[in-house]
N, C-alpha and C. Protein backbone atom coordinates (compact mmCIF):
# COMPACT_ATOMS: atom_id res chain seq x y z
N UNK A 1 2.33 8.11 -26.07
CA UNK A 1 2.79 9.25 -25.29
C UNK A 1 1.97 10.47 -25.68
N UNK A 2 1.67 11.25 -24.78
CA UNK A 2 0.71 12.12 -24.84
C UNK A 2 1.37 13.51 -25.77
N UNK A 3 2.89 13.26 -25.41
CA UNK A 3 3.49 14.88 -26.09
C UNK A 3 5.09 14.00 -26.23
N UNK A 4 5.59 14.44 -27.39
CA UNK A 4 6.76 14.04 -28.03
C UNK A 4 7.91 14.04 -26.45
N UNK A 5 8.91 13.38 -26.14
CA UNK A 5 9.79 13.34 -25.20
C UNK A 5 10.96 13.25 -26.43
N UNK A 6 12.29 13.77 -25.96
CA UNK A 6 13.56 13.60 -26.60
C UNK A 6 14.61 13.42 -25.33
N UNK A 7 15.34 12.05 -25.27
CA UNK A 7 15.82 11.95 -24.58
C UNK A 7 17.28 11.26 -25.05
N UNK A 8 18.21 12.13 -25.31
CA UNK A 8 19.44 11.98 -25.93
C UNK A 8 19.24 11.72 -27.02
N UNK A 9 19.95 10.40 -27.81
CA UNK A 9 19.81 9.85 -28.77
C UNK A 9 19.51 8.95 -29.12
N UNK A 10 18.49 8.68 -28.01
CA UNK A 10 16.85 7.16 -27.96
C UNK A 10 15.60 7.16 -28.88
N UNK A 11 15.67 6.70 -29.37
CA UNK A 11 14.22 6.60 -30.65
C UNK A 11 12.62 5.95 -30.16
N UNK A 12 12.62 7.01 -29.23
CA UNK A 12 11.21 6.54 -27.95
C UNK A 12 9.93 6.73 -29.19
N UNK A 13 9.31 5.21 -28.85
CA UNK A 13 7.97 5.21 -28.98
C UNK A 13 7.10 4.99 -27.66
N UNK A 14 5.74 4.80 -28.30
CA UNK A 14 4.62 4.57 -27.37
C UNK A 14 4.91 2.69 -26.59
N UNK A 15 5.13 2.45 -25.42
CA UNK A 15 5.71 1.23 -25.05
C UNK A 15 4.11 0.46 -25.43
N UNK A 16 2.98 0.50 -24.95
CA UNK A 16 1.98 -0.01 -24.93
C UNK A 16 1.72 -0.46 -26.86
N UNK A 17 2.88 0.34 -27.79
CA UNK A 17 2.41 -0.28 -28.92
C UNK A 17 3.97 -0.87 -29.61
N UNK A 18 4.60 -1.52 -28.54
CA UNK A 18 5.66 -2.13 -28.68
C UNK A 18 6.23 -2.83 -27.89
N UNK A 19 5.03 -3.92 -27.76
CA UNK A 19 5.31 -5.30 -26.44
C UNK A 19 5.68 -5.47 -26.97
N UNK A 20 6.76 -6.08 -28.20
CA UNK A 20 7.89 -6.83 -27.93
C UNK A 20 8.85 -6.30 -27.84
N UNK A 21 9.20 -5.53 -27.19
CA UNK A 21 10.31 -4.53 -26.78
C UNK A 21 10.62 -4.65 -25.14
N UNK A 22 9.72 -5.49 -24.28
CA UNK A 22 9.56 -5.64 -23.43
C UNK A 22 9.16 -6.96 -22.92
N UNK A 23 9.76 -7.45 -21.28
CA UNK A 23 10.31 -8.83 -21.44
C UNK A 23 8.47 -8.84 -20.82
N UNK A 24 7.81 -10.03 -21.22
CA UNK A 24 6.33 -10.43 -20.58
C UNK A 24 5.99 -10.15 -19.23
N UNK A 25 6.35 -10.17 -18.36
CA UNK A 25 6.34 -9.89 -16.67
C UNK A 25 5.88 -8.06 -17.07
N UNK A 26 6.83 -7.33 -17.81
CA UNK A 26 6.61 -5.66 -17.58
C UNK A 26 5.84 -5.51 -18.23
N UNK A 27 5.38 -5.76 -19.82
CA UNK A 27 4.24 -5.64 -20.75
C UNK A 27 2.74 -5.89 -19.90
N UNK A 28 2.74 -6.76 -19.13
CA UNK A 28 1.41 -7.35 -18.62
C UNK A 28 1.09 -6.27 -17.48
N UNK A 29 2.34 -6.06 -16.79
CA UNK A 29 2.13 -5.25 -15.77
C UNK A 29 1.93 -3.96 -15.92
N UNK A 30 2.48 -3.30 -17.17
CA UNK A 30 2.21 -2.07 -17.96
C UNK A 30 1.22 -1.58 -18.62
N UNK A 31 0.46 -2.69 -18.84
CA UNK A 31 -0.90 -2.76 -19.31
C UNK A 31 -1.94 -2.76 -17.89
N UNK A 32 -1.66 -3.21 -17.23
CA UNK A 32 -2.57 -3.26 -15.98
C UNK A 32 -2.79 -2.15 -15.17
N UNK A 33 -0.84 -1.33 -14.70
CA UNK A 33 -0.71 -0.21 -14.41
C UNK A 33 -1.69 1.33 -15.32
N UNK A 34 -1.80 0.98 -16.38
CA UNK A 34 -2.20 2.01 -17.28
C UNK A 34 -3.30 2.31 -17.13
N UNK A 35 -4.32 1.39 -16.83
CA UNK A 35 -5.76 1.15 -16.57
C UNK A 35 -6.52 1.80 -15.33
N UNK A 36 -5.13 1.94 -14.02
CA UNK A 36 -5.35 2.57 -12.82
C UNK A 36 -4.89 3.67 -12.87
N UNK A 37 -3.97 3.83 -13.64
CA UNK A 37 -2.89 5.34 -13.57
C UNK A 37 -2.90 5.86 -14.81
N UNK A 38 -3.16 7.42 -15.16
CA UNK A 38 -2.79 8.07 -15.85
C UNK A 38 -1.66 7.80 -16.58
N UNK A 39 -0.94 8.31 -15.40
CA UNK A 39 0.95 8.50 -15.61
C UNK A 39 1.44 7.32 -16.60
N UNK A 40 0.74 6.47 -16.47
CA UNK A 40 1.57 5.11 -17.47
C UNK A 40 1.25 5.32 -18.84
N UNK A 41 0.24 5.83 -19.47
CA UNK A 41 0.05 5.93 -20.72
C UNK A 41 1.67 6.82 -21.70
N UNK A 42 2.59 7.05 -20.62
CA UNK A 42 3.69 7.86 -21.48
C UNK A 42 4.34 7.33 -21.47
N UNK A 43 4.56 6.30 -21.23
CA UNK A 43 5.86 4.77 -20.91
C UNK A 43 6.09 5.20 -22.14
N UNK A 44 7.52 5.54 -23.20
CA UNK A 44 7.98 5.06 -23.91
C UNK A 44 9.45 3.68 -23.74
N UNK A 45 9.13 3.29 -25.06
CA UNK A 45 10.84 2.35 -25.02
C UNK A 45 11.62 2.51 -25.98
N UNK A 46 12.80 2.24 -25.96
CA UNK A 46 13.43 2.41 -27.30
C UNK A 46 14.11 1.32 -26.99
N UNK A 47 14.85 0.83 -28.51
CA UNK A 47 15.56 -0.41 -28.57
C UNK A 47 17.07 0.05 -28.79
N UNK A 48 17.53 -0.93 -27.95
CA UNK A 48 19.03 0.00 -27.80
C UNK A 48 19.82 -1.53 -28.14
N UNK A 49 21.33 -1.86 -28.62
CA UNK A 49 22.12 -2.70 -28.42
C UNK A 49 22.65 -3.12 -27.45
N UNK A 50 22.12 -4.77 -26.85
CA UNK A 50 22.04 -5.14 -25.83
C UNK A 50 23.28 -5.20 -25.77
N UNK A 51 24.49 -5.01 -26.24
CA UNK A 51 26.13 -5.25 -25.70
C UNK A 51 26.00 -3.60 -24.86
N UNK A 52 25.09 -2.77 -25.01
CA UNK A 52 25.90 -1.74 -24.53
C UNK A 52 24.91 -1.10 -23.06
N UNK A 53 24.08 -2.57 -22.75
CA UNK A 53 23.08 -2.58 -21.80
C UNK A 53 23.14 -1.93 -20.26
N UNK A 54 24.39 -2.01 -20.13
CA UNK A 54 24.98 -1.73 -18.66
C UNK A 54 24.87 -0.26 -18.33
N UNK A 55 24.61 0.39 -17.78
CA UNK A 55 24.23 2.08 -17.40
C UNK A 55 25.69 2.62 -18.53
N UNK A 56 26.49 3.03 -17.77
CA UNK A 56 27.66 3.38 -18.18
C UNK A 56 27.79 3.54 -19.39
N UNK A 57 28.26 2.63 -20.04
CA UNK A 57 28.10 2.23 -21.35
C UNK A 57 26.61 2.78 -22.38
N UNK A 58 25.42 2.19 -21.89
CA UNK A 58 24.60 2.76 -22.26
C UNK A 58 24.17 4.25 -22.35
N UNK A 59 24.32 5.12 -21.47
CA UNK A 59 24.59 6.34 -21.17
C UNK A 59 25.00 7.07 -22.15
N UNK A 60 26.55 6.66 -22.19
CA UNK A 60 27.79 7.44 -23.18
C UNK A 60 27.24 7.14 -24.53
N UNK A 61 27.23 6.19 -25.06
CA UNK A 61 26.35 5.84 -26.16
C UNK A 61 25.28 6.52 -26.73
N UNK A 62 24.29 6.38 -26.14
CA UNK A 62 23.32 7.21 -26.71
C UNK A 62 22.94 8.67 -25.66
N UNK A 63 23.73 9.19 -25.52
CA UNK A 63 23.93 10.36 -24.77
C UNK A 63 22.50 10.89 -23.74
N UNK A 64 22.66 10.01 -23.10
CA UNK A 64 21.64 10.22 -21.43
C UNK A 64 22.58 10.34 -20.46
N UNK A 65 22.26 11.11 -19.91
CA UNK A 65 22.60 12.27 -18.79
C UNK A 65 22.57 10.59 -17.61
N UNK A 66 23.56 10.42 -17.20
CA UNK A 66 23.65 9.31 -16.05
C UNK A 66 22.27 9.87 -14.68
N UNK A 67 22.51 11.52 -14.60
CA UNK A 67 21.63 12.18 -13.82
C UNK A 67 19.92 11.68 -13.79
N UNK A 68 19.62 10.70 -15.17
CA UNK A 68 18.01 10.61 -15.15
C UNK A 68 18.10 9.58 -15.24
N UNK A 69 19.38 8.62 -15.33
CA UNK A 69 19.19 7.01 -15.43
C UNK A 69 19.20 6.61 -14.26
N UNK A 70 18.42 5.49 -13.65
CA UNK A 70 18.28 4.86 -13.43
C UNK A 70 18.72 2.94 -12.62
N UNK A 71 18.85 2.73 -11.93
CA UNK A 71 18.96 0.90 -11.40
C UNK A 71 17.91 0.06 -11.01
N UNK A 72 17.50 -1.01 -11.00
CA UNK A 72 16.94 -1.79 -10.65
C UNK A 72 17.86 -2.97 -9.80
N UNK A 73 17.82 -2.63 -8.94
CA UNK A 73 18.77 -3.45 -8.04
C UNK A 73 17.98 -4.53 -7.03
N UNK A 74 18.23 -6.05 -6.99
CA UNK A 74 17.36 -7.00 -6.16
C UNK A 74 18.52 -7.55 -4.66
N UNK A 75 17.58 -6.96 -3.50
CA UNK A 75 18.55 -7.28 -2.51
C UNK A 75 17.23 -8.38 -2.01
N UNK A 76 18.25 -9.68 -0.95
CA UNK A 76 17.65 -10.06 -0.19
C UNK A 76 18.55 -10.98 0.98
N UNK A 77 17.73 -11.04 2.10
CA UNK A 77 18.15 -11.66 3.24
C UNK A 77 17.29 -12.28 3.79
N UNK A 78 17.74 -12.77 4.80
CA UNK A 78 16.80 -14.07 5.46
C UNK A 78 16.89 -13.87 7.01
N UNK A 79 15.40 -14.10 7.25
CA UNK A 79 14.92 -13.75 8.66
C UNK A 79 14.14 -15.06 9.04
N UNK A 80 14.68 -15.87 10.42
CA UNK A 80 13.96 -17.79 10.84
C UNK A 80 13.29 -17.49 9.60
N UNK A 81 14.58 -18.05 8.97
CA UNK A 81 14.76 -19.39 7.29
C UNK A 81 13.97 -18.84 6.56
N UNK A 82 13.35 -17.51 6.40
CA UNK A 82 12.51 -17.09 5.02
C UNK A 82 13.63 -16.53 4.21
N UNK A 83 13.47 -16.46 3.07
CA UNK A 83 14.53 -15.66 2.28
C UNK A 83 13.62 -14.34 1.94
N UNK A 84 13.90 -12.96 2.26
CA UNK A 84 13.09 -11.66 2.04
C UNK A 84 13.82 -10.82 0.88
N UNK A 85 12.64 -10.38 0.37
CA UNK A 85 13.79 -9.92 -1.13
C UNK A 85 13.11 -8.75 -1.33
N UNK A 86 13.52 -7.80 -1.52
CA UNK A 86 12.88 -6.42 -2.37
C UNK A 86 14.30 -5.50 -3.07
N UNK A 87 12.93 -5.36 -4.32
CA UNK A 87 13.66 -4.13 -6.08
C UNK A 87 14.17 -2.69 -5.00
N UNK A 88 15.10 -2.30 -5.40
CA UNK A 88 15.68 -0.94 -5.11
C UNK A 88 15.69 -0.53 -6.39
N UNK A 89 15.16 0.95 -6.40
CA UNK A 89 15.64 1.69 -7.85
C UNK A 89 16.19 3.06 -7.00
N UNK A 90 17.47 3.35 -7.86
CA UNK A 90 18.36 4.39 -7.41
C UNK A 90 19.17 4.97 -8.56
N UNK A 91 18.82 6.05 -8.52
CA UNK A 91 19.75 6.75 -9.59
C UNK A 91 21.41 6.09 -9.88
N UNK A 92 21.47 6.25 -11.47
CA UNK A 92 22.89 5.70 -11.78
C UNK A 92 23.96 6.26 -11.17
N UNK A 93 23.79 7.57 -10.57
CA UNK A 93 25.04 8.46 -10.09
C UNK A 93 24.87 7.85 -8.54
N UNK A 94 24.58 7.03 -7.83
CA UNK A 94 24.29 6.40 -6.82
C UNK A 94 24.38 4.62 -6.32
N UNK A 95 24.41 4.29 -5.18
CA UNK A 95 24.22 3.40 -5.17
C UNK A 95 23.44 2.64 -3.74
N UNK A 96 22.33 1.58 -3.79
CA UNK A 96 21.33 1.48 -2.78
C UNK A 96 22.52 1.48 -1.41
N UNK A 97 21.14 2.00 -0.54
CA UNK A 97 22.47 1.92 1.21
C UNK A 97 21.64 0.29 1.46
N UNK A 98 22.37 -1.24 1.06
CA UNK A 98 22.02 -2.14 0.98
C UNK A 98 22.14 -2.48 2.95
N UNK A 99 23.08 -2.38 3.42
CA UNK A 99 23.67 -2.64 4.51
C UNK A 99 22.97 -1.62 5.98
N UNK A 100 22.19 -0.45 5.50
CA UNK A 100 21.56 0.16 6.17
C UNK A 100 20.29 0.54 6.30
N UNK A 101 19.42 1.31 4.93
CA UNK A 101 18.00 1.33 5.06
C UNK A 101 17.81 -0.20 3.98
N UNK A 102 18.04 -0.43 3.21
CA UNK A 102 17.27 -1.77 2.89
C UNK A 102 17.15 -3.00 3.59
N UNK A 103 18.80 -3.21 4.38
CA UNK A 103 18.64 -3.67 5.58
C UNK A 103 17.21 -4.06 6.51
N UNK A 104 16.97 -2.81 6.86
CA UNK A 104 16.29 -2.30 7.99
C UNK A 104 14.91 -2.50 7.31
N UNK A 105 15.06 -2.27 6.14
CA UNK A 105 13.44 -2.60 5.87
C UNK A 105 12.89 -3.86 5.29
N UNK A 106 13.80 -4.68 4.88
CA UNK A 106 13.52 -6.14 4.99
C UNK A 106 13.87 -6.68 6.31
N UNK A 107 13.93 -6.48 7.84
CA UNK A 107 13.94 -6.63 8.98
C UNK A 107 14.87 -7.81 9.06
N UNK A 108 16.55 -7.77 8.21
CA UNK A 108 17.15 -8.75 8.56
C UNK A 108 18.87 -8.49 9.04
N UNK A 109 19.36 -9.68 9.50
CA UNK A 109 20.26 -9.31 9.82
C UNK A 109 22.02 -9.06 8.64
N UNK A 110 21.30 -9.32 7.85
CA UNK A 110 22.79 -8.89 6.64
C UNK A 110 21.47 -9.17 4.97
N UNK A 111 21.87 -8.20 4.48
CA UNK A 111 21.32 -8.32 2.76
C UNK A 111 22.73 -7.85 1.73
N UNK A 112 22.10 -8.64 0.68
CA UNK A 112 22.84 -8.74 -0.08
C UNK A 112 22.27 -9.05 -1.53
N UNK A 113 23.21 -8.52 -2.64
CA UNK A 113 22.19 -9.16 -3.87
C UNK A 113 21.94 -10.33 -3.95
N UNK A 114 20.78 -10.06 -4.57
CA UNK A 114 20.33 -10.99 -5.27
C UNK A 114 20.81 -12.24 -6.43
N UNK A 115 21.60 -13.20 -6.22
CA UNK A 115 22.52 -14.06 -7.16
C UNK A 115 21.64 -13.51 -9.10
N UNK A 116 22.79 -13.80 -9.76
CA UNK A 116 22.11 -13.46 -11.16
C UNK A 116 20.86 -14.25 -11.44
N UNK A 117 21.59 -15.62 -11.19
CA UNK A 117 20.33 -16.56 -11.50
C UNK A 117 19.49 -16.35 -10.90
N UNK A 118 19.46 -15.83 -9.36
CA UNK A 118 17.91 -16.50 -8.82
C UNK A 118 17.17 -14.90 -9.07
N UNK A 119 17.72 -13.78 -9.47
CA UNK A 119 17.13 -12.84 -9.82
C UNK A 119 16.42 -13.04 -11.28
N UNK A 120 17.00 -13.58 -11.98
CA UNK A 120 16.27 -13.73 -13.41
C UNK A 120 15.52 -15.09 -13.35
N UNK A 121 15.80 -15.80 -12.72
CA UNK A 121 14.69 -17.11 -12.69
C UNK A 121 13.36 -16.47 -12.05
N UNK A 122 13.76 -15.82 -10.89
CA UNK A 122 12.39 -15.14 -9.93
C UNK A 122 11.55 -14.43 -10.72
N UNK A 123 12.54 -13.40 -11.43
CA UNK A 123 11.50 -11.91 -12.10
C UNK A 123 11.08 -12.35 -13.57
N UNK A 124 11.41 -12.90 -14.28
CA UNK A 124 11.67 -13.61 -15.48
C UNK A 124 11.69 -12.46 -16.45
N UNK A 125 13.43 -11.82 -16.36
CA UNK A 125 13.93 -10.72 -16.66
C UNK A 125 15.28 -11.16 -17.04
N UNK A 126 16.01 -10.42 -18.08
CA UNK A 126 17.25 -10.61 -18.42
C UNK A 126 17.98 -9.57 -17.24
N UNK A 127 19.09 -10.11 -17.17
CA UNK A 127 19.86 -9.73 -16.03
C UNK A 127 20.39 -8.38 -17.00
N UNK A 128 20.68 -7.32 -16.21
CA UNK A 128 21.12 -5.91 -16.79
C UNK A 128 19.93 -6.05 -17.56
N UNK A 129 18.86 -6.00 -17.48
CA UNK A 129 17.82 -5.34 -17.95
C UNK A 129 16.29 -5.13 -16.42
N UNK A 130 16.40 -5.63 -15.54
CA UNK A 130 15.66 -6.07 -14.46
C UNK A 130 14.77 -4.63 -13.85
N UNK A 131 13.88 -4.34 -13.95
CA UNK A 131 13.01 -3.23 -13.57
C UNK A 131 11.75 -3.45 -12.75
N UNK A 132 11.84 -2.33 -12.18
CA UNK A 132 10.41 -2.65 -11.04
C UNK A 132 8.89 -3.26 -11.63
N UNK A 133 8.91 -2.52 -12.92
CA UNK A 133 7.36 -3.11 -12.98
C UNK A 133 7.31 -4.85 -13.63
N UNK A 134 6.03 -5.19 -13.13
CA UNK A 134 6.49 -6.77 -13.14
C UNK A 134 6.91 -7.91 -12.62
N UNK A 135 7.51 -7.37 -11.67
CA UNK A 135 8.07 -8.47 -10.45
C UNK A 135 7.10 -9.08 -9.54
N UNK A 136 7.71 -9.77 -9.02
CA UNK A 136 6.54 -11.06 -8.55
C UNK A 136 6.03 -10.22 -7.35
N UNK A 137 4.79 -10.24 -7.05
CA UNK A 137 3.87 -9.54 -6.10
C UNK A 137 4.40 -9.27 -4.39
N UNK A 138 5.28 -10.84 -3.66
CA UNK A 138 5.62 -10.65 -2.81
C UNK A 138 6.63 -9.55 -2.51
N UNK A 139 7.54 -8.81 -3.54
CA UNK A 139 8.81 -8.00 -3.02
C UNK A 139 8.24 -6.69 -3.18
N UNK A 140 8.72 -6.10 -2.31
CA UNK A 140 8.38 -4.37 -1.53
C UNK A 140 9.65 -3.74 -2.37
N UNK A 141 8.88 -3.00 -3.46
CA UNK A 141 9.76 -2.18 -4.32
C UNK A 141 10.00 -0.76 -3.64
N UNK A 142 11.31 -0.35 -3.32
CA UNK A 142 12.03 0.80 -2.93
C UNK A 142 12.38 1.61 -3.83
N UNK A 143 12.25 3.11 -3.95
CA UNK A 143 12.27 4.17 -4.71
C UNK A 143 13.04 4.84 -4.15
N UNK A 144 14.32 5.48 -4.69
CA UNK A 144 14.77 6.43 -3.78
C UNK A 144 13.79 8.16 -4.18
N UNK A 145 13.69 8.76 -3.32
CA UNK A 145 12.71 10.07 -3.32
C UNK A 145 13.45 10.81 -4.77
N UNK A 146 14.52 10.38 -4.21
CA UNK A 146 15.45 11.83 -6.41
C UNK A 146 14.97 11.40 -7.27
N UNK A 147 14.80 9.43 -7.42
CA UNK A 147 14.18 9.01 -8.35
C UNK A 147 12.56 9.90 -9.09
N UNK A 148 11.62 9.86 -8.30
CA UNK A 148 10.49 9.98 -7.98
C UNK A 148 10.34 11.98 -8.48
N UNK A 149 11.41 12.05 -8.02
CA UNK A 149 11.15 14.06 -8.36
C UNK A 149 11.78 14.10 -10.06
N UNK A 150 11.98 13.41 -10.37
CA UNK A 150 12.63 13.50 -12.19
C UNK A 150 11.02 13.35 -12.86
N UNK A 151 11.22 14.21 -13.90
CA UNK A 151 9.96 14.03 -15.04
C UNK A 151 10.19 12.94 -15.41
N UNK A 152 11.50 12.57 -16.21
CA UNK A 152 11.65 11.50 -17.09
C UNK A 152 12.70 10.75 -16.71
N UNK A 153 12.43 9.10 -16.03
CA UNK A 153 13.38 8.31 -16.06
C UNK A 153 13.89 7.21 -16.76
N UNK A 154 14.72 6.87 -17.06
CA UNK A 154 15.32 6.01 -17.82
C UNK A 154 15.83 5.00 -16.67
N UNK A 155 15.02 3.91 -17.31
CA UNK A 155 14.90 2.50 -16.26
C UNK A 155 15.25 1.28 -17.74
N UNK A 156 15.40 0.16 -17.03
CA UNK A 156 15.48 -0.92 -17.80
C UNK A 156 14.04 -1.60 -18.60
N UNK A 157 13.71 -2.38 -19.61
CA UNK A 157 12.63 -3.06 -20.16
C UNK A 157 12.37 -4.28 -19.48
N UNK A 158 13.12 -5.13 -18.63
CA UNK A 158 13.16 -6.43 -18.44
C UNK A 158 13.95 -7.17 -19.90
N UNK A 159 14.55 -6.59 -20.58
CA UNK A 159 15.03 -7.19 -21.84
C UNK A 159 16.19 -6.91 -21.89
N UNK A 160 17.27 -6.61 -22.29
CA UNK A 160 18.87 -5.85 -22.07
C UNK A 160 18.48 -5.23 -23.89
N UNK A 161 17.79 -5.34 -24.60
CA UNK A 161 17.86 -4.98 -26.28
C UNK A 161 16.84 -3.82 -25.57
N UNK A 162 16.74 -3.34 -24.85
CA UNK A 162 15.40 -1.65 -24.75
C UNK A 162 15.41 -1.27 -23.58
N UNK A 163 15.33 -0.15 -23.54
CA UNK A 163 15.56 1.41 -22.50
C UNK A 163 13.71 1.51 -21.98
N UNK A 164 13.47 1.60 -21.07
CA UNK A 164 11.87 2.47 -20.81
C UNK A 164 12.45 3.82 -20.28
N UNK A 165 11.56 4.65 -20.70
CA UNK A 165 11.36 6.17 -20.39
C UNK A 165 9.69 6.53 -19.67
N UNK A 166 10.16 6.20 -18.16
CA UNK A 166 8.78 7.00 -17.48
C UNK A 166 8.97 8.27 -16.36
N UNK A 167 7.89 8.09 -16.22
CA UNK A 167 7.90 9.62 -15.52
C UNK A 167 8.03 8.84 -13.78
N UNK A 168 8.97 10.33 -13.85
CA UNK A 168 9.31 10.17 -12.17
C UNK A 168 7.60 9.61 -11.02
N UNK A 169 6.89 10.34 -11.37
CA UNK A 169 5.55 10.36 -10.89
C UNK A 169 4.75 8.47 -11.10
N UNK A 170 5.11 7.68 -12.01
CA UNK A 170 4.16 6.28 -12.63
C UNK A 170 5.29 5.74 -11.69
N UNK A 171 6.74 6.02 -11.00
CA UNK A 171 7.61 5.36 -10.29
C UNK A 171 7.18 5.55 -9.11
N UNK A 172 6.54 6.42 -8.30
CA UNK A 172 6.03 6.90 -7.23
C UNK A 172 4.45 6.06 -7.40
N UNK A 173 3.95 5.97 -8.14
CA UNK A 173 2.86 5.24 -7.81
C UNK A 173 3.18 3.33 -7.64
N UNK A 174 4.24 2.94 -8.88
CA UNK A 174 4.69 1.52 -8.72
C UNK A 174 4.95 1.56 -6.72
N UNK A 175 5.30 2.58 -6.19
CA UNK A 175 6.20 1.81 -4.91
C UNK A 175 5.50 2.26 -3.81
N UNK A 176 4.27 2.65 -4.25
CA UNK A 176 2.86 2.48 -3.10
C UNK A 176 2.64 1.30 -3.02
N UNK A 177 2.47 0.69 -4.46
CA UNK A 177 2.09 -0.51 -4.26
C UNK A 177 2.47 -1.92 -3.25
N UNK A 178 1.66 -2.72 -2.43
CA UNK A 178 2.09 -3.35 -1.53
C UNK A 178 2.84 -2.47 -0.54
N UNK A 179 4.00 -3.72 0.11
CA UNK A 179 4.85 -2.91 1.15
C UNK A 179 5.84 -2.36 0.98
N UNK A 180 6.38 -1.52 -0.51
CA UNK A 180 7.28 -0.75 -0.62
C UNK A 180 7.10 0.76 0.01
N UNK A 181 7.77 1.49 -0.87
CA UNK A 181 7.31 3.26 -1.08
C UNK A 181 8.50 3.96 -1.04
N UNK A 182 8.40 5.16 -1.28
CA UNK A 182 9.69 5.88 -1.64
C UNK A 182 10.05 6.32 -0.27
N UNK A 183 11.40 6.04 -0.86
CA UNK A 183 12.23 6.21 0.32
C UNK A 183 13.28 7.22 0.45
N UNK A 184 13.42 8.14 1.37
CA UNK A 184 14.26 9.13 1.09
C UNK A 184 15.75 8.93 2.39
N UNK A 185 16.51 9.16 1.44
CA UNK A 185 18.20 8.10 1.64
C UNK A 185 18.32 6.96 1.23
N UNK A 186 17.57 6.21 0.46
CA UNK A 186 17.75 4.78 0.00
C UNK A 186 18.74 4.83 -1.11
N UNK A 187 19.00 5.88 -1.41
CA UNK A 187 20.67 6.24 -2.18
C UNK A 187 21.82 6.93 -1.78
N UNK A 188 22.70 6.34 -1.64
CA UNK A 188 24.11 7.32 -1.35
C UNK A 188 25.16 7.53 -2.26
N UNK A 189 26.14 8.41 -2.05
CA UNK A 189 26.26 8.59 -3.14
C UNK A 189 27.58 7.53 -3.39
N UNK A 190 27.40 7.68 -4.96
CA UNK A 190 28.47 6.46 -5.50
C UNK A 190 29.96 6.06 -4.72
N UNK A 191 30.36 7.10 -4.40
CA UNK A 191 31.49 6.78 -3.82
C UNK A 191 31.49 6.32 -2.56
N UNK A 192 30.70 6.62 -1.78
CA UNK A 192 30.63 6.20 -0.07
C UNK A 192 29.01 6.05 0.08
């Protein structure tokens, strides 16, 4: 990391000098990302207790603002017999509009998550740990735009034992990539 970050009560290092803090799919892809993008060289991670992995929980714990955390959410549906799948990331105070713009942008007629298993068999990610970078090339990763305007977000490792801390900006470049991109309303708010 280029300049010290403090983010609650997370013990962030440099992620690039703490692959094993990170499940193989994001390390490889974090290393690759870094090489094209600036912005990735500030990836930190910290190692957190995987019982307390779940936003919520995690949050209160080591005192992060729900406001900069983060989801990695896997929707998919099926259009003549393909199964179509794409990552939503949406702030924790939120939740993806699955039934309306993700809908609409996997061009099907009903989506829905992604089963546990076939999300962690696919991404080869621990479930409550599942994050955009890393995932298999075919799925169109969705950003909601609030995501993308935060300096510092708190996303998952692919591991449920570690937190990543990147910048709103290295999330905006992940969802150029392929046929995603940030999307503005791809979050509503938690309650409705």
């Amino acid at each position: 990391m280029s300049e010290a970050v403090q983010i609650g009560r997370l013990d962030l290092a440099p992620a690039s000098a703490h692959r094993g803090l990170l499940a193989d799919p994001v390390a490889a892809a974090l290393e690759d990302a870094a090489l094209q993008d600036a912005s990735f060289a500030d990836v930190a991670v910290a190692a957190i207790d995987p019982g307390l992995a779940d936003t919520a929980a995690f949050c209160a714990a080591y005192d992060v603002p729900l406001e900069i955390s983060a989801n990695c959410v896997v929707v998919a549906g099926k259009r003549d017999g393909e199964q179509r799948i794409a990552a939503c990331v949406v702030l924790a105070t939120t939740r993806a509009d699955v039934n309306g713009i993700v809908k609409r942008r996997l061009d099907v007629r009903k989506a829905s998550f992604l089963s546990m298993d076939e999300a962690v068999a696919q991404s080869g990610m621990e479930y409550g740990g599942i994050t955009l970078l890393g995932l298999p090339l075919g799925w169109p990763v969705l950003v909601d735009d609030a995501v993308v305007a935060l300096s510092w977000v708190i996303i998952g490792s692919g591991l449920r034992r570690s937190k990543l801390a990147i910048p709103g900006a290295a999330l905006a470049a992940l969802a150029a990539r392929g046929s995603g991109g940030v999307v503005p309303g791809l979050a509503v708010g938690a309650g409705g």
